[in-house]
C-alpha atoms as a PDB file:
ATOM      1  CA  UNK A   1       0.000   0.000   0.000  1.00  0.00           C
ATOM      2  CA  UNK A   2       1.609   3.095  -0.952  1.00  0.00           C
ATOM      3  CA  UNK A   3       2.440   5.512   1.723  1.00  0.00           C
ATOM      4  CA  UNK A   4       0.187   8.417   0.380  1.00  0.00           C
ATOM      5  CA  UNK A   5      -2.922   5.915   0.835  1.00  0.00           C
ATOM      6  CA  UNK A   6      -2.011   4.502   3.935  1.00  0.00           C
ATOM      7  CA  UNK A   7      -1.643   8.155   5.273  1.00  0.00           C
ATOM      8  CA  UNK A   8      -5.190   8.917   4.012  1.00  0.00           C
ATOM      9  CA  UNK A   9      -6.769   5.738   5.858  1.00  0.00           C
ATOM     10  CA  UNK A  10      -4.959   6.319   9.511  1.00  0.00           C
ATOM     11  CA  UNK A  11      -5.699  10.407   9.456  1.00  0.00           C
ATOM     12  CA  UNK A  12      -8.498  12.745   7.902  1.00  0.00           C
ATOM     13  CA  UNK A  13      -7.201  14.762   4.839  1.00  0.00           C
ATOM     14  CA  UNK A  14      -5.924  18.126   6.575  1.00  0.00           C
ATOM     15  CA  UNK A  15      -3.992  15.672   8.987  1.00  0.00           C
ATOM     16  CA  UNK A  16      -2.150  13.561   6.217  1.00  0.00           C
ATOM     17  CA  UNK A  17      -0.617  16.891   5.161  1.00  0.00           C
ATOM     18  CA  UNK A  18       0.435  17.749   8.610  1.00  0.00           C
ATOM     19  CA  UNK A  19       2.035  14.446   8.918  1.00  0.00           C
ATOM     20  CA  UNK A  20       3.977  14.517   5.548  1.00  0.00           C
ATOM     21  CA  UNK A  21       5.167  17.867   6.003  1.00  0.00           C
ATOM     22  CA  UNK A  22       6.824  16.465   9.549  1.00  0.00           C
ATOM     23  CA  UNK A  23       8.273  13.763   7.878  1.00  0.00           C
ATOM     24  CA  UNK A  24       9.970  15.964   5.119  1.00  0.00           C
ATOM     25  CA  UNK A  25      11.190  18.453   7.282  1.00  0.00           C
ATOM     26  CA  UNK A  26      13.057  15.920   9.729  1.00  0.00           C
ATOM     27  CA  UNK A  27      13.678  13.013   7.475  1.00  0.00           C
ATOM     28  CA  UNK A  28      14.437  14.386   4.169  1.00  0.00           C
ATOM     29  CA  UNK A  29      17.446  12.949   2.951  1.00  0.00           C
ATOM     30  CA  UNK A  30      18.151  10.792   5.774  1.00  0.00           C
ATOM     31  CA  UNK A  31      18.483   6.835   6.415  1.00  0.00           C
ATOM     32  CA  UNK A  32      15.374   5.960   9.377  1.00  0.00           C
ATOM     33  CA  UNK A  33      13.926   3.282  10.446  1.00  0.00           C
ATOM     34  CA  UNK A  34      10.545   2.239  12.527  1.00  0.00           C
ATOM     35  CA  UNK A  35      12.669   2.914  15.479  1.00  0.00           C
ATOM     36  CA  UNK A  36      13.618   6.248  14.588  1.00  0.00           C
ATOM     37  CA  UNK A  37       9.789   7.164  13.781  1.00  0.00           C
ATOM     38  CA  UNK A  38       8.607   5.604  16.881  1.00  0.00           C
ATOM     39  CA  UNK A  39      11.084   7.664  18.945  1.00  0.00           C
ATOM     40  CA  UNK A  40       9.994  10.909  17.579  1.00  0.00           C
ATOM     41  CA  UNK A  41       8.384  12.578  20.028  1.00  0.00           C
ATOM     42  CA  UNK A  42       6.609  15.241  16.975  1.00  0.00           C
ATOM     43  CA  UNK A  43       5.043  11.644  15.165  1.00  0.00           C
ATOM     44  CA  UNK A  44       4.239  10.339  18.268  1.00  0.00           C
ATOM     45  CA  UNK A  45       1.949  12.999  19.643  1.00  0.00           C
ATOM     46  CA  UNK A  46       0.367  13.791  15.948  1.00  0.00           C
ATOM     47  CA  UNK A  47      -0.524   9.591  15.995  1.00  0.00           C
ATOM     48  CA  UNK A  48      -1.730   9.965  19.268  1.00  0.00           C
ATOM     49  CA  UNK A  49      -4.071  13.101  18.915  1.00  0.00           C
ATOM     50  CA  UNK A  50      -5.185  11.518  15.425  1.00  0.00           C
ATOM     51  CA  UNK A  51      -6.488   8.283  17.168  1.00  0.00           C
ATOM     52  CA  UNK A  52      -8.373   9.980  19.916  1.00  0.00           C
ATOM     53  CA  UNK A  53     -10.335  13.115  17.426  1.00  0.00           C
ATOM     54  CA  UNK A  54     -11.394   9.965  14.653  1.00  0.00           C
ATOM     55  CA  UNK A  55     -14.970   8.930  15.493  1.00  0.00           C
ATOM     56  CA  UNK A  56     -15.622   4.762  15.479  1.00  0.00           C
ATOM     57  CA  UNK A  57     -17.369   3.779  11.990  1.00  0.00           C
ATOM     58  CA  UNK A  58     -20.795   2.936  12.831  1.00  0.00           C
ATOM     59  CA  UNK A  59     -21.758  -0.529  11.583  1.00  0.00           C
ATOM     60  CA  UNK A  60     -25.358  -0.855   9.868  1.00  0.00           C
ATOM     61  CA  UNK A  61     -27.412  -2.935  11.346  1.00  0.00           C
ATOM     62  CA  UNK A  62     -29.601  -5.007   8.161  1.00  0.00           C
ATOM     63  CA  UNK A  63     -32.638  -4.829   7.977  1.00  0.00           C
ATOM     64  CA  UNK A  64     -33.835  -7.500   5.500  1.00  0.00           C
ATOM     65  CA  UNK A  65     -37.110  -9.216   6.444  1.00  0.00           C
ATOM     66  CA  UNK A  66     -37.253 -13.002   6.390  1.00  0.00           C
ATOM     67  CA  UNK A  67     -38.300 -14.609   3.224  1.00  0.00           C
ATOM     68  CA  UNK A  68     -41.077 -17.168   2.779  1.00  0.00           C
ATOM     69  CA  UNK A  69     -40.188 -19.921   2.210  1.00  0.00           C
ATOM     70  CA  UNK A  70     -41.368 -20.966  -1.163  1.00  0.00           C
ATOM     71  CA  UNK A  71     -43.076 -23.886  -1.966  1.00  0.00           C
ATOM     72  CA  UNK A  72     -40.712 -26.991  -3.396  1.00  0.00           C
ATOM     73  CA  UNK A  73     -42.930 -27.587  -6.162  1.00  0.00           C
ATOM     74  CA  UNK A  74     -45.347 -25.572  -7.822  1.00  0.00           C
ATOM     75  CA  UNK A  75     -48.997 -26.482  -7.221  1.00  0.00           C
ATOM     76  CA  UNK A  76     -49.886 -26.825 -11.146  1.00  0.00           C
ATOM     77  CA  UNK A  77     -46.840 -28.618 -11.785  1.00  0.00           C
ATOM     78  CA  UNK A  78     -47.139 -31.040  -9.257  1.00  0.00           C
ATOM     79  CA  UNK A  79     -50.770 -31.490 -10.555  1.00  0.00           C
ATOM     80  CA  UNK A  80     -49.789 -32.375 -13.811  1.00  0.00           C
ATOM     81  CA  UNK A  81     -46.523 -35.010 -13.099  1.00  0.00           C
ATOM     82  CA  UNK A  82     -46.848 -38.398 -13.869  1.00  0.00           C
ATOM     83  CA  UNK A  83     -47.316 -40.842 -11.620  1.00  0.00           C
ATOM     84  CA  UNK A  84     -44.334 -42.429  -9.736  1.00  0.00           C
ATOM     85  CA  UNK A  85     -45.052 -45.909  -9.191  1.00  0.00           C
ATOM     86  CA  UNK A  86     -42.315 -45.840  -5.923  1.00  0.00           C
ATOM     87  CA  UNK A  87     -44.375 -43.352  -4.155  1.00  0.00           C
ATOM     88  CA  UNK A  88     -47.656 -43.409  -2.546  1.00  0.00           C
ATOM     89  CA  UNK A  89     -50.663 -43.923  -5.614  1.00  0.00           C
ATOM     90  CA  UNK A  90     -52.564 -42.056  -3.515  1.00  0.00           C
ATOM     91  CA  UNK A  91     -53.933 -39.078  -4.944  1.00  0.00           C
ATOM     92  CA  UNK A  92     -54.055 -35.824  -2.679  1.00  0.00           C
ATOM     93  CA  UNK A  93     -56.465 -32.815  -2.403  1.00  0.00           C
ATOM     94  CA  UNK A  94     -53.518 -30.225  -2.088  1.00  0.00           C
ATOM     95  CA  UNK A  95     -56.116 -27.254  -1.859  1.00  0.00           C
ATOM     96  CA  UNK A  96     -57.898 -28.119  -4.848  1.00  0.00           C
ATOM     97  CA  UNK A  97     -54.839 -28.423  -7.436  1.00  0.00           C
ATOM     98  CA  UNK A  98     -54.366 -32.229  -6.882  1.00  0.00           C
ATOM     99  CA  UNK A  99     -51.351 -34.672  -6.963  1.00  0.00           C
ATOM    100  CA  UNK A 100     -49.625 -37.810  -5.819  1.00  0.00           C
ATOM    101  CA  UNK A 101     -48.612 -38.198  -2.262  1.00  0.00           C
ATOM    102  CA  UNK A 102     -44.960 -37.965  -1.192  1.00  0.00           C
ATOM    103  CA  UNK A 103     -44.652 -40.161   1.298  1.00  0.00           C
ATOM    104  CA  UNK A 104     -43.306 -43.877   0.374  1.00  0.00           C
ATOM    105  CA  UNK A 105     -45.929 -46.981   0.448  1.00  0.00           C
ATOM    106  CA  UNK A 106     -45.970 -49.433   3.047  1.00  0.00           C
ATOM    107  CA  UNK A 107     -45.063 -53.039   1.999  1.00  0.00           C
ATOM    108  CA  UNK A 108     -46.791 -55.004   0.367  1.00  0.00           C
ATOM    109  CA  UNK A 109     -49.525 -52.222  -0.941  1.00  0.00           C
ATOM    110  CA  UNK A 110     -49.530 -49.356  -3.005  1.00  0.00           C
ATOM    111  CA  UNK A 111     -50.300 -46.120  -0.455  1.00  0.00           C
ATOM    112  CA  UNK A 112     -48.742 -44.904   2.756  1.00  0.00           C
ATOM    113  CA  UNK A 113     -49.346 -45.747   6.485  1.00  0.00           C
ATOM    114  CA  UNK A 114     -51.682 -43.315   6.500  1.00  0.00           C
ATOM    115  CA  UNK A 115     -53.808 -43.237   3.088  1.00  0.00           C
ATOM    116  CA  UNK A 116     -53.965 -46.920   4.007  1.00  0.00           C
ATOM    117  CA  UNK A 117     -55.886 -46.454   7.422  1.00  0.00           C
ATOM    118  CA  UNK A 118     -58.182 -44.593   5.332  1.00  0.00           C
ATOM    119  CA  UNK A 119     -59.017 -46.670   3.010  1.00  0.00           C
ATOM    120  CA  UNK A 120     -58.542 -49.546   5.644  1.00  0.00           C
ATOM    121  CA  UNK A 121     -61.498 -47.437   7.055  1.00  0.00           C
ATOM    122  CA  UNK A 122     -63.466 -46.384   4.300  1.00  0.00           C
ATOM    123  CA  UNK A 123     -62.830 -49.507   1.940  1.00  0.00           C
ATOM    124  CA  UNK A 124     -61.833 -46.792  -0.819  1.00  0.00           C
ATOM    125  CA  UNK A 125     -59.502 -43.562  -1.045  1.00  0.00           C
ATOM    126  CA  UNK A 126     -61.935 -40.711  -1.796  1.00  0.00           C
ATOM    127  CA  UNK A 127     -60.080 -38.902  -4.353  1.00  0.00           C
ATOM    128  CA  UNK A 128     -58.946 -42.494  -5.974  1.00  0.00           C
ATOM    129  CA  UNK A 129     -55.467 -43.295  -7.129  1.00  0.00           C
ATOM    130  CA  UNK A 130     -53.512 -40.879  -9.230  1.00  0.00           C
ATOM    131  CA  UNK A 131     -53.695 -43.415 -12.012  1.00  0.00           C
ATOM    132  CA  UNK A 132     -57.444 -43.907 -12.040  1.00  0.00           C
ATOM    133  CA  UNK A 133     -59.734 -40.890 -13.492  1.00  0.00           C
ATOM    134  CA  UNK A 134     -60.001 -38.089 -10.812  1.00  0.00           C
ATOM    135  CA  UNK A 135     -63.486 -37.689  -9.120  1.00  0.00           C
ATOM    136  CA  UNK A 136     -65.676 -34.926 -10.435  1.00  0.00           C
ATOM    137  CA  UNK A 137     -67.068 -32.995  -7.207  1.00  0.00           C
ATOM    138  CA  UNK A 138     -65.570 -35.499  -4.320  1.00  0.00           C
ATOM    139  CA  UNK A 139     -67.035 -35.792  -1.293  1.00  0.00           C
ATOM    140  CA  UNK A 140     -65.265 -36.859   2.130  1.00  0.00           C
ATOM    141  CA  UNK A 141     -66.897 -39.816   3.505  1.00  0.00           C
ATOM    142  CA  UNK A 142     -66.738 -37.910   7.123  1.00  0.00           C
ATOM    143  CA  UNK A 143     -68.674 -34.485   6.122  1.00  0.00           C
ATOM    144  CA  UNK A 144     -71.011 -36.511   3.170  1.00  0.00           C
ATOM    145  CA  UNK A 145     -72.677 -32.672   2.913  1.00  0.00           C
ATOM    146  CA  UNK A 146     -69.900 -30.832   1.609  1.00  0.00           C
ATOM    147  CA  UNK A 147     -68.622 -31.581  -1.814  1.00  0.00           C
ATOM    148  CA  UNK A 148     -65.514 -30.355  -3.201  1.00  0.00           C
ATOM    149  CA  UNK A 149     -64.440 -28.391  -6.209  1.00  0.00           C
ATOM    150  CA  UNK A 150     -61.515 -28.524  -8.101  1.00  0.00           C
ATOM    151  CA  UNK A 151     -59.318 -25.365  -8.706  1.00  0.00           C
ATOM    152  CA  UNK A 152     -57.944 -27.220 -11.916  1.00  0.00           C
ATOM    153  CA  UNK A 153     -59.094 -29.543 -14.859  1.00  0.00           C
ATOM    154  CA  UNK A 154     -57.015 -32.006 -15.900  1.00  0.00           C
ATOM    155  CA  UNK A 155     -54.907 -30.598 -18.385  1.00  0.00           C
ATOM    156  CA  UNK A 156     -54.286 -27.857 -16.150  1.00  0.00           C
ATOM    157  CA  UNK A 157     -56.390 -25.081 -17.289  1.00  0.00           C
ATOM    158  CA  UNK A 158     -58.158 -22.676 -14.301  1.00  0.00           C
ATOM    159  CA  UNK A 159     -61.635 -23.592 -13.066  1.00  0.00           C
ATOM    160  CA  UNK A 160     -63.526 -20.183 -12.321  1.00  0.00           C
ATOM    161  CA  UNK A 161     -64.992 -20.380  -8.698  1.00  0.00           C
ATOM    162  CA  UNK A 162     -67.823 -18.865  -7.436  1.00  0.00           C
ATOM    163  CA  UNK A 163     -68.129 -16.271  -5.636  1.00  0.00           C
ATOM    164  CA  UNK A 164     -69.270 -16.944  -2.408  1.00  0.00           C
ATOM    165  CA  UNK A 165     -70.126 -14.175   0.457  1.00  0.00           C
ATOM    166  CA  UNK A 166     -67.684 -13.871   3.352  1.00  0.00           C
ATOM    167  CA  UNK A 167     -68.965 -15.678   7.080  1.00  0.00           C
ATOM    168  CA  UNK A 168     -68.423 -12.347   8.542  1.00  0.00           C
ATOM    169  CA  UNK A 169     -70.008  -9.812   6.127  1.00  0.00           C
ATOM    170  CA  UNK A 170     -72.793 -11.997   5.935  1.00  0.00           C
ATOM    171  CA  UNK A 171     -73.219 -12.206   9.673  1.00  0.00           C
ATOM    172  CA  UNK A 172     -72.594  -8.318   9.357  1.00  0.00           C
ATOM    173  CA  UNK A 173     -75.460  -7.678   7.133  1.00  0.00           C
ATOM    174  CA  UNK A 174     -77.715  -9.798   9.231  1.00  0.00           C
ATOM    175  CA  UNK A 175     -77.192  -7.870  12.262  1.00  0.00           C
ATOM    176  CA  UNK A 176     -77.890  -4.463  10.854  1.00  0.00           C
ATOM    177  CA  UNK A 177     -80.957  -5.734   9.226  1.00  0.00           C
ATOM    178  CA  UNK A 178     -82.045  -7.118  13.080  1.00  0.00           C
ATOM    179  CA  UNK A 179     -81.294  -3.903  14.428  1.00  0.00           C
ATOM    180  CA  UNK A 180     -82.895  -1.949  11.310  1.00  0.00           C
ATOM    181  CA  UNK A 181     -85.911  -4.269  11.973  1.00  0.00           C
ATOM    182  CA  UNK A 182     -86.560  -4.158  15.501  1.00  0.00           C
ATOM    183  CA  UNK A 183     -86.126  -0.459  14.997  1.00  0.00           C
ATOM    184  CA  UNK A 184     -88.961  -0.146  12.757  1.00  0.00           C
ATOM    185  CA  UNK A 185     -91.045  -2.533  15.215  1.00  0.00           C
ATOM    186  CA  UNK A 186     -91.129  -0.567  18.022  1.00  0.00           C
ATOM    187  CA  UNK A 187     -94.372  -0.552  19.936  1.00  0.00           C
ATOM    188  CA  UNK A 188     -96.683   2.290  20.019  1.00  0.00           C
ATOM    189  CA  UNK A 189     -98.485   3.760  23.424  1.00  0.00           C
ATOM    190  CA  UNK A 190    -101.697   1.497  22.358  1.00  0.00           C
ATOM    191  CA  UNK A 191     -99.586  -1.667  21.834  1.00  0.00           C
ATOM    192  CA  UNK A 192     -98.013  -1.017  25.206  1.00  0.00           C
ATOM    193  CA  UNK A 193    -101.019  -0.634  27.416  1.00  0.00           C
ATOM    194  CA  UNK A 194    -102.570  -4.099  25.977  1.00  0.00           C
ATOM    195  CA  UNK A 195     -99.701  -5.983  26.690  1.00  0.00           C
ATOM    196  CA  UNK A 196     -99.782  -4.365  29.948  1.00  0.00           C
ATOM    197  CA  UNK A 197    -103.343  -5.419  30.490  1.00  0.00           C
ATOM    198  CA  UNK A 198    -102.061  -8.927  29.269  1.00  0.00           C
ATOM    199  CA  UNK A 199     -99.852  -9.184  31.822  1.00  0.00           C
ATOM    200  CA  UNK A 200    -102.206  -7.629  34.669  1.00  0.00           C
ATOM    201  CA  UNK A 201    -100.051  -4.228  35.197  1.00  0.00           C
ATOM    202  CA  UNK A 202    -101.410  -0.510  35.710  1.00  0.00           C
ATOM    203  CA  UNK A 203    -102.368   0.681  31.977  1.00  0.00           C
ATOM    204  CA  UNK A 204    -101.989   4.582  33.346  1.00  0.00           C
ATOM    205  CA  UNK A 205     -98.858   6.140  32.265  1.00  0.00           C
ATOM    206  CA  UNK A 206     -96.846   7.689  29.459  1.00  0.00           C
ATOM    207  CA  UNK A 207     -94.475   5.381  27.002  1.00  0.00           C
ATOM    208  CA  UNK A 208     -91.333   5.121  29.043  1.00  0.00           C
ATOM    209  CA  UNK A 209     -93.236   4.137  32.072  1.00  0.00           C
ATOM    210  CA  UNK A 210     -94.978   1.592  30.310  1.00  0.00           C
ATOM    211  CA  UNK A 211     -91.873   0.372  29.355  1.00  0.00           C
ATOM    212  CA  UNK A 212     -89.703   0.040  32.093  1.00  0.00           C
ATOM    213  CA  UNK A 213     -93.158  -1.440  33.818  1.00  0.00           C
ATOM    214  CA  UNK A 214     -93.053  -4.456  31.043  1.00  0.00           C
ATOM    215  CA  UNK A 215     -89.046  -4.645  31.627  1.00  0.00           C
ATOM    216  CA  UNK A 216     -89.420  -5.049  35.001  1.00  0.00           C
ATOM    217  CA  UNK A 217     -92.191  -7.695  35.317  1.00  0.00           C
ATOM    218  CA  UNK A 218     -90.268  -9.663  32.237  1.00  0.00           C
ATOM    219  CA  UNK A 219     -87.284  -9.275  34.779  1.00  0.00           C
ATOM    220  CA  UNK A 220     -88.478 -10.273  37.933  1.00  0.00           C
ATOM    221  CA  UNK A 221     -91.628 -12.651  36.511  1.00  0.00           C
ATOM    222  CA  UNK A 222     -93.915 -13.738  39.327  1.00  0.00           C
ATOM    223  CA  UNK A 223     -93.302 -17.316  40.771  1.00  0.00           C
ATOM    224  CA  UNK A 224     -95.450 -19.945  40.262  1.00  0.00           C
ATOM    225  CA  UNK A 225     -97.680 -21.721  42.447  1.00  0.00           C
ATOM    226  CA  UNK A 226     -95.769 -24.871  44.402  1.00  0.00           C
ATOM    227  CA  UNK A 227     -96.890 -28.103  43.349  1.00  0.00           C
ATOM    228  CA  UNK A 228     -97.741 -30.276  46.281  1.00  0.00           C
ATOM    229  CA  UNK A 229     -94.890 -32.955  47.202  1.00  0.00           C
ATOM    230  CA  UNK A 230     -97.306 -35.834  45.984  1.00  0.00           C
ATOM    231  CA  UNK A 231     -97.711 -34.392  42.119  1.00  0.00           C
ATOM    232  CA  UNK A 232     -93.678 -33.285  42.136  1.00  0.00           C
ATOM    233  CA  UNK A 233     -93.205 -36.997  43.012  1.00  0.00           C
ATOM    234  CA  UNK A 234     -95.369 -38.781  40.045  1.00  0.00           C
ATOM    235  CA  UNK A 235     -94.050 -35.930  37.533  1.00  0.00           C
ATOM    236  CA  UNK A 236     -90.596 -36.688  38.032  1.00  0.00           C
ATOM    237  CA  UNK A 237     -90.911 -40.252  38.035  1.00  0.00           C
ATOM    238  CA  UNK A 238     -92.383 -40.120  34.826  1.00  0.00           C
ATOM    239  CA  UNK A 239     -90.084 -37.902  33.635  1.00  0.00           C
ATOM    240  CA  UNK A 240     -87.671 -39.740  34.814  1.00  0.00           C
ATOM    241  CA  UNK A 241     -89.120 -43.084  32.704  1.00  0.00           C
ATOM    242  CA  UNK A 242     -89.881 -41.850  29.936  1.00  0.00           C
ATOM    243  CA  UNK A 243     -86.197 -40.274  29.483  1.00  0.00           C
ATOM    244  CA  UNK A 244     -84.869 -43.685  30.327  1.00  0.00           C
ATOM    245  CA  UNK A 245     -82.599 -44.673  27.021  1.00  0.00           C
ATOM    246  CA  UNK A 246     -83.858 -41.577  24.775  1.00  0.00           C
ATOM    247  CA  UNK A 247     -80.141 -39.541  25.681  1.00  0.00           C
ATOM    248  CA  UNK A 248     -78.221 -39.191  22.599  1.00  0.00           C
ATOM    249  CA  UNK A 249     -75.101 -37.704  21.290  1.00  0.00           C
ATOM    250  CA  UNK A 250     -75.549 -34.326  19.546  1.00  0.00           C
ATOM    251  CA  UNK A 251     -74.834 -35.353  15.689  1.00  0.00           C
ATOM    252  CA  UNK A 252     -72.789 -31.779  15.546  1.00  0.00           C
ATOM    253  CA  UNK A 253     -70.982 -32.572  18.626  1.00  0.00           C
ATOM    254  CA  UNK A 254     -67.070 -32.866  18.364  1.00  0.00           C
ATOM    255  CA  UNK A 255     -64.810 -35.793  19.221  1.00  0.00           C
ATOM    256  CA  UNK A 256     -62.621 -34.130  21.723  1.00  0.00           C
ATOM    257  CA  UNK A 257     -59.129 -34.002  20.309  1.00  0.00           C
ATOM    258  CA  UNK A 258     -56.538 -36.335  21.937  1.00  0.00           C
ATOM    259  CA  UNK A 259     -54.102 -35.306  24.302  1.00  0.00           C
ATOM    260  CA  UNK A 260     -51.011 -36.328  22.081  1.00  0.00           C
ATOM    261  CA  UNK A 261     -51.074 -33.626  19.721  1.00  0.00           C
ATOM    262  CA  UNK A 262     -48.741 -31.385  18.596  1.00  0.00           C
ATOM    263  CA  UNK A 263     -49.079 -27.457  18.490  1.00  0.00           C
ATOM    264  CA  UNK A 264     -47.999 -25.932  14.829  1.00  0.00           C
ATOM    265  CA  UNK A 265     -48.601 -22.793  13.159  1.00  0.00           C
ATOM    266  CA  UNK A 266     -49.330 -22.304   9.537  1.00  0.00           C
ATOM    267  CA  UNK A 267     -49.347 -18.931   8.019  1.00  0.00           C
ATOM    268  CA  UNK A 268     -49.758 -17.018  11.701  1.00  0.00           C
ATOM    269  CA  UNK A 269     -52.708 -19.344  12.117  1.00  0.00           C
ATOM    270  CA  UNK A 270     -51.825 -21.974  15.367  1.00  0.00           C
ATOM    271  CA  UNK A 271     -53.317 -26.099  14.767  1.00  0.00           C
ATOM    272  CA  UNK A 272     -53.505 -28.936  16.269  1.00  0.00           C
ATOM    273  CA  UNK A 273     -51.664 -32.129  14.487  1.00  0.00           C
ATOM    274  CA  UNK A 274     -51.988 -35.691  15.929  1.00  0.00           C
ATOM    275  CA  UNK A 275     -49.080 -37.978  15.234  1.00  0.00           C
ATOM    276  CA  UNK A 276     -50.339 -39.016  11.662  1.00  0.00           C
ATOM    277  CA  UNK A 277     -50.330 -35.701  10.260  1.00  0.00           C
ATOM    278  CA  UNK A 278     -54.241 -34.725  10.261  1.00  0.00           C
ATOM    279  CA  UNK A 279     -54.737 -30.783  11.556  1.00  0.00           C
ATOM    280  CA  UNK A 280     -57.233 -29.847  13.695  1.00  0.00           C
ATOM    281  CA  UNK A 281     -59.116 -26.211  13.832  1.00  0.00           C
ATOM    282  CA  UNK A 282     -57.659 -25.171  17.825  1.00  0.00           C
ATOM    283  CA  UNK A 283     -61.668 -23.741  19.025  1.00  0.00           C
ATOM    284  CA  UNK A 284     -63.725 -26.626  17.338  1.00  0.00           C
ATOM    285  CA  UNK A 285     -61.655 -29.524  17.616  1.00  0.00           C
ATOM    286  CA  UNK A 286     -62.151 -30.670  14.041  1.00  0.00           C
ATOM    287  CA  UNK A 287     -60.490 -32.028  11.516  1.00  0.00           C
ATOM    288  CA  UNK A 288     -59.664 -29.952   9.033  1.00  0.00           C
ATOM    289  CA  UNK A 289     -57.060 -31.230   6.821  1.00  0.00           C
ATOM    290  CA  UNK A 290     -53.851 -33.087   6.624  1.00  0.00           C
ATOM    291  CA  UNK A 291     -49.583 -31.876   6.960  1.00  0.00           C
ATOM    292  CA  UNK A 292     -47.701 -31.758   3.816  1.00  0.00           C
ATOM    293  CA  UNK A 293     -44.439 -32.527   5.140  1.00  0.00           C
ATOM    294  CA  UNK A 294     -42.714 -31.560   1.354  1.00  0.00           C
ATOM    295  CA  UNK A 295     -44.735 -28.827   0.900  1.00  0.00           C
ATOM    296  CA  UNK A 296     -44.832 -27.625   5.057  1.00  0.00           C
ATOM    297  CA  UNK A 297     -48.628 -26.646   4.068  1.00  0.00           C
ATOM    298  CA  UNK A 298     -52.007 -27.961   5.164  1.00  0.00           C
ATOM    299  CA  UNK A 299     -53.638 -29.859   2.393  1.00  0.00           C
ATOM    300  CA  UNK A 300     -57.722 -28.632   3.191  1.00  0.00           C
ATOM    301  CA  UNK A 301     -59.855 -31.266   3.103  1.00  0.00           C
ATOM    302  CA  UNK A 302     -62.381 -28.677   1.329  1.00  0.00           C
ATOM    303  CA  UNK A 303     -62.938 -25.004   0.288  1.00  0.00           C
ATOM    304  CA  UNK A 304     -64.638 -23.757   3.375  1.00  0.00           C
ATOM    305  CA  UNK A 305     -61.675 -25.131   5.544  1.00  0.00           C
ATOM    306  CA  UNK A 306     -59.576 -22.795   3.151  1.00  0.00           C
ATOM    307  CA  UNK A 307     -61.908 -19.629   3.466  1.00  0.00           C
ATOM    308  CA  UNK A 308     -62.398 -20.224   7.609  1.00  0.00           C
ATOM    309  CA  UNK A 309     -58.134 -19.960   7.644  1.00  0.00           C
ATOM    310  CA  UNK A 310     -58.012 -16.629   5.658  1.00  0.00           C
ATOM    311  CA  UNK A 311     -60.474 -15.331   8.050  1.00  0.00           C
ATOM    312  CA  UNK A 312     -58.242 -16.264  10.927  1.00  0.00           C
ATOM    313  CA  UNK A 313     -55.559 -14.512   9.224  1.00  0.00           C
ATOM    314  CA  UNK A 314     -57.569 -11.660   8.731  1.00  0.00           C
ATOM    315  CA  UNK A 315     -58.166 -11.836  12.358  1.00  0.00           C
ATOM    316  CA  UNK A 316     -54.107 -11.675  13.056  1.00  0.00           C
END
C-alpha cells in the first residue's frame, strides 16, 4: 500500500498533510527506520491526537425481512406429473390443485401408512389413485354434505370459482338488518297498554313508564304456584321413565381431540396435528385437513376449511 494511501486511511485529509510535512522536514534525505519514527516525540503525539479526534465507523445494522419460504414444487406442476409408481398412488387434495402423495408406500400395498388407514377405514380412497380418473365434485366420507371443487381440470387449465359471500359480512349484514328491523317494530303507546293489560299491570302512564313497567315484570316474573310434594313426586318419576334410554349424542358434537397432539402454526394461524399428520381447527376440535411434510402446508380437506383460515388470518 503506498504511503500516500495509507496516510489517508490512519488520518483525515488536513492531517495527512500535517504528517507529511513532519516527515519531510526531519527526514528528508536521511536513512530511518521504525525505530527512529517511533522515537519521535513530533510523530508520536500527531498519531496519538489523530487516534483519539477519529470517530468509530458505525456498523449498519440489516434490515432485511425473512423470506417465505417458497413452496418446493409448484402447485400446477405437481398437478400435472406423472405418476411415480415408488411413491404413494394415492392421490391428494392439495387445496384443490391435486397430486400424488410424497410419502413412500408401506409393503406389500400401493399407499402410505396413513392413506392406508383410510381406506382400511373407508374400503376406498376418496379422491382415488392418481392413475385412475379423478373424481368430479368429491365428497369426504366424514362431512357426506360438503362436496368439493376442483381449482384445476385435468390438463391444467383454471376452473372459475364462485363467488361466495364472506362468514363475517354476511353475519354483518344480518345484524344491521335485526337492528334496522326491531327499529322499525317498536311498539306504540296502544300496543303497550294491551300488553300491559295482558300481563295484569297498571295501563296509566306515558311510554317510558310503560316500558320500564313491562321490563321489570319480564325481569323479575312472578313465581309460580308450588306443586304439592305428591304431584312433584309422580311428575318426576315419569319424567324420569320416559327419558330412560332416549339420551343421545348431539350429531354436531365434536370428538374431543386427543391429548397427544402437537401445536404448529401455519401462516400465523396456530393447529392442532396428531401424530399421523391430520390438523385440527384449535376452538372446534375438528379435523380440518392433513400436513404436507414436502410442501410444510395444510392440504384442506375442502374449500370452506380454506376460506375459515383466511379469516383467521384476517383476524391476526
Amino acid at each position: 500500500m503506498a504511503a500516500t494511501a495509507l496516510a489517508e486511511r490512519i488520518f483525515d485529509s488536513s492531517d495527512s498533510e500535517t504528517f507529511f510535512s513532519l516527515l519531510v522536514s526531519d527526514f528528508s534525505g536521511k536513512d530511518f527506520t521504525m525505530d527512529d519514527l517511533k522515537s519521535h516525540e513530533g510523530i508520536q503525539e500527531f498519531v496519538a491526537t489523530s487516534v483519539k479526534t477519529r470517530k468509530p465507523a458505525t456498523k449498519k445494522t440489516s434490515t432485511k425481512k425473512p423470506t417465505k419460504k417458497p413452496l418446493s414444487k409448484d402447485s400446477v406442476e405437481r398437478a400435472l406429473e406423472s405418476p411415480d409408481e415408488n411413491r404413494c398412488q394415492a392421490r391428494v387434495w392439495a387445496k384443490g390443485f391435486g397430486g400424488q402423495c410424497s410419502k413412500s408406500f408401506v409393503d406389500g400395498g400401493c399407499f402410505c401408512k396413513n392413506h392406508q388407514a383410510d381406506v382400511d377405514e373407508n374400503d376406498s380412497w376418496w379422491l382415488c389413485k392418481v392413475t385412475e380418473p379423478r373424481p368430479e365434485n368429491p365428497v369426504l366420507p366424514s362431512h357426506p354434505d360438503r362436496v368439493h371443487k376442483w381449482r384445476i381440470t385435468e390438463d391444467g387449465s383454471d376452473i372459475q370459482k364462485e363467488k361466495k359471500v364472506s362468514v363475517k359480512k354476511e353475519q354483518k349484514e344480518k345484524k344491521v338488518s335485526v337492528k334496522k328491523e326491531q327499529k322499525e317494530k317498536k311498539p306504540s303507546v296502544k300496543e303497550l297498554r294491551e300488553k300491559c293489560a295482558d300481563l295484569g299491570l297498571d295501563v296509566k302512564g306515558k311510554k317510558a313508564e310503560l316500558i320500564e313497567r313491562i321490563e321489570a315484570h319480564e325481569a323479575n316474573p312472578p313465581q309460580p304456584e308450588e306443586e304439592t310434594p305428591d304431584q312433584t313426586t309422580e311428575e318426576s318419576v315419569e319424567d324420569g321413565a320416559a327419558g330412560v334410554g332416549l339420551l343421545e349424542k348431539d350429531e354436531n358434537e365434536y370428538e374431543p381431540v386427543s391429548e397427544k397432539m402437537d401445536e404448529i402454526t401455519f401462516e400465523g394461524v396456530i393447529y392442532h396435528m396428531d401424530q399421523e399428520k391430520k390438523v385440527f381447527d384449535q376452538y372446534s376440535n375438528e379435523m380440518i385437513g392433513n400436513w404436507d411434510v414436502d410442501s410444510e402446508e395444510i392440504e384442506f380437506m375442502s374449500e370452506d376449511y380454506e376460506e375459515k383460515h383466511g379469516e383467521y388470518k384476517e383476524d391476526l
